[in-house]
Protein backbone atom coordinates (compact mmCIF):
# COMPACT_ATOMS: atom_id res chain seq x y z
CA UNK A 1 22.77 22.21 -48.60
CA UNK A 2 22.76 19.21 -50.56
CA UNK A 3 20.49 15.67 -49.65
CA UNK A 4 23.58 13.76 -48.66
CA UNK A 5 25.13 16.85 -46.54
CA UNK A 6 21.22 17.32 -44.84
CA UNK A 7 20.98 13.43 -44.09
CA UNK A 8 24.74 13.64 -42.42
CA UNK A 9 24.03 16.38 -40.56
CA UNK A 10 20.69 14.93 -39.60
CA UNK A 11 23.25 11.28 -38.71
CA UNK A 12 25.58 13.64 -36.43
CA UNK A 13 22.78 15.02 -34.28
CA UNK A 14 21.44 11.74 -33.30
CA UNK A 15 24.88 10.39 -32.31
CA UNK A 16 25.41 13.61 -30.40
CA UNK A 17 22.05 12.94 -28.94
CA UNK A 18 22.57 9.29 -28.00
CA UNK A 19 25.88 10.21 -26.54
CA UNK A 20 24.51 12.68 -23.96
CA UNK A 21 21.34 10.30 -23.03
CA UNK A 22 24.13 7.32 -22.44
CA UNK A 23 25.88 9.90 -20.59
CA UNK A 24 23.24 11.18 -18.53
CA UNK A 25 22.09 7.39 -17.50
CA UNK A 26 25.53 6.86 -16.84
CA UNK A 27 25.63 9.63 -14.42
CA UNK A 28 22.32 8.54 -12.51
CA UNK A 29 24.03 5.15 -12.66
CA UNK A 30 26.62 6.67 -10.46
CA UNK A 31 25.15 8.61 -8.27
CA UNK A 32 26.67 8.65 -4.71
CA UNK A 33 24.59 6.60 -2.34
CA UNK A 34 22.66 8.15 0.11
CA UNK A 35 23.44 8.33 3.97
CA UNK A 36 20.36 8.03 6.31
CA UNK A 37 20.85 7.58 10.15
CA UNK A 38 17.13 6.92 10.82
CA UNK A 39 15.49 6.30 14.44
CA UNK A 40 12.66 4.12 14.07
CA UNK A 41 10.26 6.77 14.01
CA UNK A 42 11.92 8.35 11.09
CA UNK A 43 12.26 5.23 9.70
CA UNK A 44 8.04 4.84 9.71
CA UNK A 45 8.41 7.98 8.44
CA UNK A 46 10.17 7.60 5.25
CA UNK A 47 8.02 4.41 4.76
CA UNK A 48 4.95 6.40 4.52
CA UNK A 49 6.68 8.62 1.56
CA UNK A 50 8.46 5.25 -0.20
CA UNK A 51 6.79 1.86 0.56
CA UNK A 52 5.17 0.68 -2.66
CA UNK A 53 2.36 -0.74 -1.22
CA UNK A 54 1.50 2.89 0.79
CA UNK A 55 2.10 4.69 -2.21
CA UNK A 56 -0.42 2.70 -4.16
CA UNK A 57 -3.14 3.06 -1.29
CA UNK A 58 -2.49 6.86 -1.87
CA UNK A 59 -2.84 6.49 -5.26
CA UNK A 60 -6.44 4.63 -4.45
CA UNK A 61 -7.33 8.31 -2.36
CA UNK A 62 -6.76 10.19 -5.61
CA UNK A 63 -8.69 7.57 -7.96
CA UNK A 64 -11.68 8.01 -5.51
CA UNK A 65 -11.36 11.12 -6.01
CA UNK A 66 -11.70 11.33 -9.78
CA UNK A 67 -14.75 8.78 -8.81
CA UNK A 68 -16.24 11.07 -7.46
CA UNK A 69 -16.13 14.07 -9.76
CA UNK A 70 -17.65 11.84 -12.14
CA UNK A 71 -20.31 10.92 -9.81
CA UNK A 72 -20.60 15.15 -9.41
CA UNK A 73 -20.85 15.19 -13.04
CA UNK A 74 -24.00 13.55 -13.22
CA UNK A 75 -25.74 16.35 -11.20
CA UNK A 76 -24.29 19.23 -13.58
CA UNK A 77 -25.21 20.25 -16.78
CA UNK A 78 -24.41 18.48 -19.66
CA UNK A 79 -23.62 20.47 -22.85
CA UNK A 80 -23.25 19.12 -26.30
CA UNK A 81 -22.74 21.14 -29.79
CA UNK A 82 -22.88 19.03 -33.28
CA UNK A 83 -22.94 19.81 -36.82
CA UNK A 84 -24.01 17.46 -39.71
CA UNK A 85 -23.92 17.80 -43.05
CA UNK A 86 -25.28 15.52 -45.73
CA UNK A 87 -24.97 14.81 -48.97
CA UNK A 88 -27.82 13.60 -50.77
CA UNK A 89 -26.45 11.21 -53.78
CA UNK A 90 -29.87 10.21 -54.58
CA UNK A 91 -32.55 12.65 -52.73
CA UNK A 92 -35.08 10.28 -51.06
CA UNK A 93 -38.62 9.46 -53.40
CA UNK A 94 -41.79 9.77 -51.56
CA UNK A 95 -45.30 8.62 -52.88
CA UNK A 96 -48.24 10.53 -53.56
CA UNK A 97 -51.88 9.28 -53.41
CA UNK A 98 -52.97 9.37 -57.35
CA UNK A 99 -56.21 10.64 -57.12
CA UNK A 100 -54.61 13.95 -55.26
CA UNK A 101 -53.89 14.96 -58.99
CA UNK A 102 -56.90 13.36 -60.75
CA UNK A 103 -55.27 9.77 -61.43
CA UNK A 104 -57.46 6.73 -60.00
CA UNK A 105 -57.44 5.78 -56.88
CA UNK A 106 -54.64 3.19 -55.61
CA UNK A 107 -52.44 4.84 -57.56
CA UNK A 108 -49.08 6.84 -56.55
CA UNK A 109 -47.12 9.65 -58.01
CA UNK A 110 -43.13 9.22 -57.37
CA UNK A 111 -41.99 12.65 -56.48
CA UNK A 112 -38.62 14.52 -54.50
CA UNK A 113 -38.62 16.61 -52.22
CA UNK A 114 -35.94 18.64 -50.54
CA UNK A 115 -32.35 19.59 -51.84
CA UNK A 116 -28.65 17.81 -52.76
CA UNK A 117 -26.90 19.47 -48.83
CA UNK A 118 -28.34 19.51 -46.04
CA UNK A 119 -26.34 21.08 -42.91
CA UNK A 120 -27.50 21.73 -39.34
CA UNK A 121 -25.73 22.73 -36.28
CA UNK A 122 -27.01 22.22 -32.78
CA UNK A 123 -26.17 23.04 -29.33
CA UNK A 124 -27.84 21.17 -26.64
CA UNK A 125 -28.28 21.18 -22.86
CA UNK A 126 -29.33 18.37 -20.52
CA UNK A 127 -30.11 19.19 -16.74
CA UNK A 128 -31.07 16.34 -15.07
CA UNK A 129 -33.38 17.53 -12.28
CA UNK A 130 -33.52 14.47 -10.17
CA UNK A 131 -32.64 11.37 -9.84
CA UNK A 132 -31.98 9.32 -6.47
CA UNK A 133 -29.54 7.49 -7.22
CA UNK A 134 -27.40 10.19 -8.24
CA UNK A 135 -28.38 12.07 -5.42
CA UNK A 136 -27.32 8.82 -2.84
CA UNK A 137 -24.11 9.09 -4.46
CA UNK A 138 -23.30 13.05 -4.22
CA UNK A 139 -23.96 11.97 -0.02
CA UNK A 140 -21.92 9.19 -0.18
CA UNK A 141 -18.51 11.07 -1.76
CA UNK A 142 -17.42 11.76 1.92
CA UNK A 143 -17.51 8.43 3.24
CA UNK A 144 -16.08 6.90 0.05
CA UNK A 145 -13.16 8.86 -0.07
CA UNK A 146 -12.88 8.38 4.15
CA UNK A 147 -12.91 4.94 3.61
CA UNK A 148 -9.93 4.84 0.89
CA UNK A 149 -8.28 7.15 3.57
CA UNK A 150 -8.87 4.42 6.12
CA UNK A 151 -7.62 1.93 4.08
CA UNK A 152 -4.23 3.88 3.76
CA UNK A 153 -3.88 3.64 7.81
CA UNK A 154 -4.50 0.10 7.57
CA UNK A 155 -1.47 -0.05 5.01
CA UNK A 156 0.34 2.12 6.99
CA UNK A 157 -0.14 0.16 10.38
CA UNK A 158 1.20 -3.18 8.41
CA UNK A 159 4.17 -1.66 7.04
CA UNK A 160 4.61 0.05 10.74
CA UNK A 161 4.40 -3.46 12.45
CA UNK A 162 6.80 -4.83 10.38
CA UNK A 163 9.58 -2.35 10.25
CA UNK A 164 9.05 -2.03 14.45
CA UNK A 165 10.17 -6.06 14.36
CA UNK A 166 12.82 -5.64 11.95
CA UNK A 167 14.35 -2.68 13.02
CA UNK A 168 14.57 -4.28 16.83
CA UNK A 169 15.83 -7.41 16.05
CA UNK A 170 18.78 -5.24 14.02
CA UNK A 171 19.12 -3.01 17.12
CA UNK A 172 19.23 -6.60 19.02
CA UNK A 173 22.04 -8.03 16.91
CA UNK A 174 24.49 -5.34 17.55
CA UNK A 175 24.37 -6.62 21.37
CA UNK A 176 24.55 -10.44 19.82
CA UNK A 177 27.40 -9.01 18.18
CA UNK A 178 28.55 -7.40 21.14
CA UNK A 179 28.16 -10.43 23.23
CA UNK A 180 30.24 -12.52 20.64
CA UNK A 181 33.26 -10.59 20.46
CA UNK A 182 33.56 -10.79 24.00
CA UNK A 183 33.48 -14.46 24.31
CA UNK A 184 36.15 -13.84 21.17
CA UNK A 185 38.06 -11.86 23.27
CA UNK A 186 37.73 -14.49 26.53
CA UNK A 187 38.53 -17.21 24.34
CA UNK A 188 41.52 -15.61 22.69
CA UNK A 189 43.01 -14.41 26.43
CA UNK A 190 42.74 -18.06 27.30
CA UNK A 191 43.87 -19.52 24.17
CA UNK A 192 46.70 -17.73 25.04
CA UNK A 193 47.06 -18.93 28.64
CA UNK A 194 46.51 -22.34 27.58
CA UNK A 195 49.53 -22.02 25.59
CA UNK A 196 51.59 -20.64 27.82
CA UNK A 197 50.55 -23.04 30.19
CA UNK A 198 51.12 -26.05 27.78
CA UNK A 199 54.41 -24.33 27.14
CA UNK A 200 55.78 -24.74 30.81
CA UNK A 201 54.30 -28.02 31.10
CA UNK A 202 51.23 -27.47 33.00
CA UNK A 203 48.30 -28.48 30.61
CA UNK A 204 48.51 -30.87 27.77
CA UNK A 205 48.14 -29.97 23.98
CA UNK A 206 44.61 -31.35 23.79
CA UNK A 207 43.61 -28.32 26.07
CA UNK A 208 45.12 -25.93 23.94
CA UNK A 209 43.11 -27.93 20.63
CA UNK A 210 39.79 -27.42 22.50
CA UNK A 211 40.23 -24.02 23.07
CA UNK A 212 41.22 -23.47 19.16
CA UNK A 213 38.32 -25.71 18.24
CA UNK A 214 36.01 -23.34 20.31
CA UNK A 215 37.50 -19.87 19.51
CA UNK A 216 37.19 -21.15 15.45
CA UNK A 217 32.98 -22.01 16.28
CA UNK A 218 32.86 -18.72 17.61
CA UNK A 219 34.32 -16.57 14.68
CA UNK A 220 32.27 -18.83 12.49
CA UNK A 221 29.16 -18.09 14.39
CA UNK A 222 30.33 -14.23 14.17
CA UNK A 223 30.46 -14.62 10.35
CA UNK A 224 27.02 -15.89 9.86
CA UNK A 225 25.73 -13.55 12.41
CA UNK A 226 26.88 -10.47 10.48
CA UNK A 227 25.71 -12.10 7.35
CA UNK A 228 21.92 -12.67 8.72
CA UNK A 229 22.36 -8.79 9.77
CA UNK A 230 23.00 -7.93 5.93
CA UNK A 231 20.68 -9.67 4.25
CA UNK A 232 17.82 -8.19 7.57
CA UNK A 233 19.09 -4.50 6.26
CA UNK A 234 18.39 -5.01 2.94
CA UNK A 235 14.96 -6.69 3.80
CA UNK A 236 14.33 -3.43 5.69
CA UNK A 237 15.29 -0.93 2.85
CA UNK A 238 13.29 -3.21 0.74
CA UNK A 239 10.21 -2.46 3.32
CA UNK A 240 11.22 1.34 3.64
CA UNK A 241 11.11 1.53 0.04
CA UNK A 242 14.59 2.48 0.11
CA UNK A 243 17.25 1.84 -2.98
CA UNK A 244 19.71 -0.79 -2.15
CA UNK A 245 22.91 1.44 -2.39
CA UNK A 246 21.88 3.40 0.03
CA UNK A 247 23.79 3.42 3.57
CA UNK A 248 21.31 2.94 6.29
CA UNK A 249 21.93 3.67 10.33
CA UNK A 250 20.13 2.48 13.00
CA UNK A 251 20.09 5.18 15.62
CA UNK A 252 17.64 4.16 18.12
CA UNK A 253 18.80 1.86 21.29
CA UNK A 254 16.82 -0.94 23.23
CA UNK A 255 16.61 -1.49 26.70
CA UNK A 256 15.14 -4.03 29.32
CA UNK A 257 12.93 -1.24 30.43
CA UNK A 258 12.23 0.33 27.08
CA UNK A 259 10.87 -3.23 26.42
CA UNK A 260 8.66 -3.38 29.56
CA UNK A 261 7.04 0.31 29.70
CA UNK A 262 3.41 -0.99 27.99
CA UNK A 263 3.78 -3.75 30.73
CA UNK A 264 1.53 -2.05 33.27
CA UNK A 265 -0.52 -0.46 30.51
CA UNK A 266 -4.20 -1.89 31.60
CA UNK A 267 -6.59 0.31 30.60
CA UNK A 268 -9.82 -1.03 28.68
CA UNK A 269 -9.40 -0.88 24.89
CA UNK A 270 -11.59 0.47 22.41
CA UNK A 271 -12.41 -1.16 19.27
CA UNK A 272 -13.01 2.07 17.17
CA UNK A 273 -8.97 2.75 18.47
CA UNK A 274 -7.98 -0.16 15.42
CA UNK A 275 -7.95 1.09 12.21
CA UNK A 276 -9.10 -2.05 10.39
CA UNK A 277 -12.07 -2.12 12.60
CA UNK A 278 -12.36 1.76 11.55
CA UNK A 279 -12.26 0.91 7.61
CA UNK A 280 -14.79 -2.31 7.85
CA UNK A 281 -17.42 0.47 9.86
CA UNK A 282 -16.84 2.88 7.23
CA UNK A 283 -17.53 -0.61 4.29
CA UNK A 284 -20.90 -0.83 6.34
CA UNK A 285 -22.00 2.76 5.96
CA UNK A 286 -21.04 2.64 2.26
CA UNK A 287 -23.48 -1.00 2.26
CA UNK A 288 -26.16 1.57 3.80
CA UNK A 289 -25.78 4.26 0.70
CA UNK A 290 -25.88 0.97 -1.90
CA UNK A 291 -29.38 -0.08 0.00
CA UNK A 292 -30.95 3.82 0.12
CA UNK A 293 -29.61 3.98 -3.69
CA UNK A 294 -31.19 1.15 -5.10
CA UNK A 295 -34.88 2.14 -3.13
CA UNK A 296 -35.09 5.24 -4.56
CA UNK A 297 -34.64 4.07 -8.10
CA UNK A 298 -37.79 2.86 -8.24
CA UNK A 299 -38.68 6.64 -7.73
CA UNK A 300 -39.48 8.88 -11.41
CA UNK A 301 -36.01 10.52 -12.77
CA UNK A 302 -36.35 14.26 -14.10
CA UNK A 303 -34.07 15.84 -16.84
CA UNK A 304 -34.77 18.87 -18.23
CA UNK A 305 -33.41 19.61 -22.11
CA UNK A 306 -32.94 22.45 -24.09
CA UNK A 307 -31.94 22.63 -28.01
CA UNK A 308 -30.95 25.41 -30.60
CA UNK A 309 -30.14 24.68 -33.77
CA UNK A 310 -29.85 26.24 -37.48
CA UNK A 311 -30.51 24.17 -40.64
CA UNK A 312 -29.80 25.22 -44.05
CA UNK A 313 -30.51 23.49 -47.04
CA UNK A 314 -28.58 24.10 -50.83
CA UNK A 315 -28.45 22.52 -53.93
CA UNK A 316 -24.72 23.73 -54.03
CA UNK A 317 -22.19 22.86 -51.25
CA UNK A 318 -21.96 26.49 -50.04
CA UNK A 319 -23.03 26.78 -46.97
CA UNK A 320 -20.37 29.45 -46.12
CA UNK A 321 -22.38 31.95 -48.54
CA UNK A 322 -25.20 33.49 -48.77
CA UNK A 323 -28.49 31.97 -48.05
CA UNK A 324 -30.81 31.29 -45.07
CA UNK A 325 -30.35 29.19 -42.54
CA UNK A 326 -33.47 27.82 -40.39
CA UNK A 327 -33.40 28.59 -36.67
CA UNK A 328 -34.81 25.65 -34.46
CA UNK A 329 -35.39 26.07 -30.58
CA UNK A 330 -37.26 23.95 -27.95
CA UNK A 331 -36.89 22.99 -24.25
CA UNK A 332 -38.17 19.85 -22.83
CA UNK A 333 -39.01 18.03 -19.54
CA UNK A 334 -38.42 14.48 -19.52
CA UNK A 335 -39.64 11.92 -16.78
CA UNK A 336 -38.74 8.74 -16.55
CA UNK A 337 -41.20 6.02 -14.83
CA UNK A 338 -40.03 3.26 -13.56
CA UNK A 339 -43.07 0.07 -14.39
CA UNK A 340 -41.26 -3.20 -14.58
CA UNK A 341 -37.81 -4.14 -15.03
CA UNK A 342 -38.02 -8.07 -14.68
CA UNK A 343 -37.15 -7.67 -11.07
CA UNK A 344 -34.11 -6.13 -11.27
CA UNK A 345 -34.21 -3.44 -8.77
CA UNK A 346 -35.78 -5.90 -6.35
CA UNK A 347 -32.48 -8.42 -6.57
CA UNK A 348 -30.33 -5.62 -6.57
CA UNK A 349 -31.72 -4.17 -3.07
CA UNK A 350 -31.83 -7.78 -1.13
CA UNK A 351 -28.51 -8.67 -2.68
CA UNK A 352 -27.37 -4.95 -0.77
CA UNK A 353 -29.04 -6.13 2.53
CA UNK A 354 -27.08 -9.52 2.29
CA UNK A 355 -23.65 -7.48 1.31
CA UNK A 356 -25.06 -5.26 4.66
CA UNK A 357 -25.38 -8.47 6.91
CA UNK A 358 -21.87 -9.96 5.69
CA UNK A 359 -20.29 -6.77 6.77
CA UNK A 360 -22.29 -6.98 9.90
CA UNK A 361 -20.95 -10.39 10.74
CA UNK A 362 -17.40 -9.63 9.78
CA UNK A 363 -17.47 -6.51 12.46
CA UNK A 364 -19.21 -8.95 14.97
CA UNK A 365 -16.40 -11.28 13.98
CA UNK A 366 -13.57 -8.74 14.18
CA UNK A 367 -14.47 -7.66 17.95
CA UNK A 368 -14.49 -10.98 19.05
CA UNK A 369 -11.10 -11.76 16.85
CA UNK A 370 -9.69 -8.25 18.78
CA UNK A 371 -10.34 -9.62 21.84
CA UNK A 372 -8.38 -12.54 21.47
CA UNK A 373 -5.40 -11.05 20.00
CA UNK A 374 -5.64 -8.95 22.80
CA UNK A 375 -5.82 -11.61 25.68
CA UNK A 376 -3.15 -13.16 23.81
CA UNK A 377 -0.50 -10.47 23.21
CA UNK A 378 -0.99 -9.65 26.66
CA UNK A 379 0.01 -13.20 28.04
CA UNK A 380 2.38 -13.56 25.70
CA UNK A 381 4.16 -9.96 26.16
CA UNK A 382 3.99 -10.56 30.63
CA UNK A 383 5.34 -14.12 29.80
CA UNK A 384 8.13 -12.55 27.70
CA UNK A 385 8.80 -10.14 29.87
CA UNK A 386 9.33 -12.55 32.80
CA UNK A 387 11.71 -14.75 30.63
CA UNK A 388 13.57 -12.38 29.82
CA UNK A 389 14.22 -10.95 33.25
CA UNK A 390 15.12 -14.53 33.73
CA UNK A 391 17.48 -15.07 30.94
CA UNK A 392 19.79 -11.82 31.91
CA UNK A 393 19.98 -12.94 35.60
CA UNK A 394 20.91 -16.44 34.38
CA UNK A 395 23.23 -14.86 31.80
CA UNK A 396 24.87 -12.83 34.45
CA UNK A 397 25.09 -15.95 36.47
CA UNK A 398 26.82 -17.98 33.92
CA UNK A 399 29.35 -15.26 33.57
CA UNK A 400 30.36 -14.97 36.70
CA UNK A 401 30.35 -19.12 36.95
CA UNK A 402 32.99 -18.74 33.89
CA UNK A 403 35.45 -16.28 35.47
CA UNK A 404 35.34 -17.86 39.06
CA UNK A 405 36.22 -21.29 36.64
CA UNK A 406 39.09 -19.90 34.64
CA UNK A 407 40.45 -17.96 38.03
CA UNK A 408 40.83 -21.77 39.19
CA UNK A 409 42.50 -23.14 36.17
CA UNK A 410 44.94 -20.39 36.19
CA UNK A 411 46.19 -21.76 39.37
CA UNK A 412 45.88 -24.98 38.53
CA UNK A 413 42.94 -26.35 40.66
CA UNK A 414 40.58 -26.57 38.02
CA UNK A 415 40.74 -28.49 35.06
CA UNK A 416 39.93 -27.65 30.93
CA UNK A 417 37.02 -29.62 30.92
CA UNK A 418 35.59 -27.41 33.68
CA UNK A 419 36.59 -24.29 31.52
CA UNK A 420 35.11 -25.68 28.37
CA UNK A 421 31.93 -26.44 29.87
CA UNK A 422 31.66 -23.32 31.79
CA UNK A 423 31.80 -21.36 28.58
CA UNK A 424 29.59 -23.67 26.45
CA UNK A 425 27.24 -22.28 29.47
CA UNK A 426 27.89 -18.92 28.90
CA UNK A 427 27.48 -18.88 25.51
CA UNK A 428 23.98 -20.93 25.75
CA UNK A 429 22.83 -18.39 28.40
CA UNK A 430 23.91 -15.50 26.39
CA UNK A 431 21.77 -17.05 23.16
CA UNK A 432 18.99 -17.22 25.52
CA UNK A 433 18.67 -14.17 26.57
CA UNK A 434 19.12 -12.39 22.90
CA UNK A 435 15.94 -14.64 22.17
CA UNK A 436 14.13 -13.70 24.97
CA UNK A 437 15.04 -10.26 24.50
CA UNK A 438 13.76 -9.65 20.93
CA UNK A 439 10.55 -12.07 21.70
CA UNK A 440 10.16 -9.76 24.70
CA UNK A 441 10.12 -6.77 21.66
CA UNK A 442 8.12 -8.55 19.16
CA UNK A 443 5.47 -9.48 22.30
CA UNK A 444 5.36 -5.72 22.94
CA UNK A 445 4.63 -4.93 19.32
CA UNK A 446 1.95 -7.06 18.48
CA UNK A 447 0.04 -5.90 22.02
CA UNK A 448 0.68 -2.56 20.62
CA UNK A 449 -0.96 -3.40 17.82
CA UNK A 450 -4.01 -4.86 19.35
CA UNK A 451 -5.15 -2.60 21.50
CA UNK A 452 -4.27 0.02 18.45
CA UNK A 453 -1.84 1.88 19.81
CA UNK A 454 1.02 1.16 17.85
């Protein structure tokens, strides 16, 4: 095959190439959506496998890991082969005392010794016997990678408290929702009374206007309703770590008593039950390792080391032929004696002992922190409870103050402005209660999350 035919042939592959890569984005492009119909559990769930920020703390597990087979490294052996070879352009002059070969003394004779190549390959072996900071380290793998563990259920936790919120108030919005459509539907039944009424003569057109002005609020209201509930999913996938196109259900329900079953939860908390106050314990016992590790490096390291090697030495490069090569062998015990490093090791153990007493005051500072948040979750989740309770008797009351009204404008004893107002009531009571409701949920969360058992 000629050049020219090779280099179109060559042309042709890479356009058949680059059409099947454009193709293949273009399918993952297009890929149906997914369908997930999640409860919130599952939803916690799939966080733990997508969010960004858990999969990172994972990652953080693993690269302690790796730490610590380095750290392991330390206390295996350590194994090294060379080989050298040198050429000698000029072979190195040494001097001989004169009178060595009868010339007067302070004199020197230039001679060379030694040949043009020089090769040698080695094979060493270092053991280090001990050394305690090495050793402080092999004990402190476990804790290490418990605390990068711990730090993943701190993640976790977060990302938990947040999707709980965000997945109620969605749940919640369905029965705002809910609640709209039927003062949509009331309006729209007496929109078309009004104008019936106006019709025979009974109410003027202003009544009718009202009603119109009130039924077009309410759609509005509808439309940025559904809007905020949009823009909430696509926080939540965002949270879940889950891709935009995807179609996400809520499955789970909320109730008045689903929100009040940790009300009469009162028994005494634990500390050691949160999992931030879990991960700073675990920082302290890591501070203890860093203290033991720099006191024992003022004790003597050990290292044991062994070497084998074979010179040869040729005035020609052929090392591959014949000729001797020079065995070498020798083991040796090293130990290394700490004397006087400027202070060093002295700073670094005090500065350890301060890190220790920071960590100390943080956990001193996080019990009395934990107690607060729980004191206040609790007032705030019986004080949200109560409103609440309040707000759906009140809303209940306000609906049956609007029906008992419109029954008495039907018949003509009651008048639009009564109607109007009763409904303006209706709708404020039903507001309140969606509020109260999801603070109610969001109260119930963060007490969860206090006394760690969210």
């Amino acid at each position: 095959m000629s050049k020219r035919g090779r280099s179109r042939l060559i042309w042709l592959f890479c356009l058949l190439a680059g059409a099947n890569l454009s193709q293949a984005q273009t399918t993952a492009v297009k890929a149906p959506p997914v369908r997930h119909e999640f409860s919130l559990q599952q939803a916690a769930d799939y966080a733990k496998q997508n969010n960004v920020q858990v999969k990172n703390a994972l990652l953080g597990v693993q690269i302690q890991q790796q730490t610590n087979r380095d750290i392991t490294s330390a206390a295996l052996p350590n194994i090294t082969g060379s080989i050298q070879a040198t050429d000698y352009l000029q072979i190195p002059t040494s001097l001989l005392p004169g009178e060595v070969f009868g010339q007067p003394a302070g004199t020197y004779i230039p001679v060379q010794f030694g040949t043009k190549y020089n090769s040698t390959a080695s094979v060493q072996l270092q053991q280090l016997l001990f050394d305690g900071q090495v050793f402080i380290g092999l004990q402190a793998r476990a804790t290490s990678i418990e605390w990068q563990k711990k730090s993943v259920e701190v993640t976790e936790q977060n990302i938990k408290s947040n999707i709980y919120k965000i997945y109620y108030q969605l749940v919640v919005s369905k029965t705002q929702i809910e609640l709209l459509d039927s003062n949509i539907t009331r309006l729209q039944k007496l929109q078309h009374d009004a104008g019936e009424l106006y019709k025979n003569g009974f109410a003027e057109k202003l009544d009718v206007d009202k009603v119109n002005v009130q039924l077009a609020n309410l759609q509005t209201e509808k439309t940025k309703a559904l809007n905020s509930i949009d823009i909430g999913y696509l926080g939540l996938k965002t949270l879940l770590g889950m891709p935009v196109k995807d179609t996400l259900i809520l499955t789970d329900k909320i109730t008045d008593d689903q929100v009040k079953k940790d009300l009469l939860t009162d028994a005494p908390y634990q500390y050691a039950d949160r999992p931030d106050y879990q991960y700073l314990q675990l920082g302290r016992k890591l501070n203890e390792f860093n203290i033991r590790r720099y006191k024992l490096s003022y004790i003597p390291t050990v290292a044991l080391t062994g070497v084998y090697s074979k010179n040869a030495q040729r005035n020609k490069f052929d090392f591959f032929g014949k000729g001797d090569w020079f065995t070498t062998s020798y083991i040796g015990l090293n130990i290394s004696i700490p004397i006087f490093d400027g202070f060093s090791k002295d700073a670094k153990i005090k500065k350890a002992k301060l890190e220790l007493q920071q960590t100390e005051n943080q956990l001193a500072g996080m019990e009395l922190n934990i107690d607060n948040e729980v004191a206040q979750a609790k007032i705030n989740y019986q004080s949200a409870v109560v409103t609440m309770d309040y707000q759906k008797k009140n809303m209940q009351l306000a609906e049956t103050v609007y029906y008992q009204t419109k029954k008495k404008f039907e018949v003509g004893t009651g008048s639009n402005t009564e109607i109007t107002a009763a409904q303006l009531d209706l709708k404020t009571a039903q507001t309140n209660y969606i509020n109260a409701l999801y603070s109610a949920i969001i109260a119930s969360v963060d007490y969860q999350k206090a006394i760690g058992k969210l």
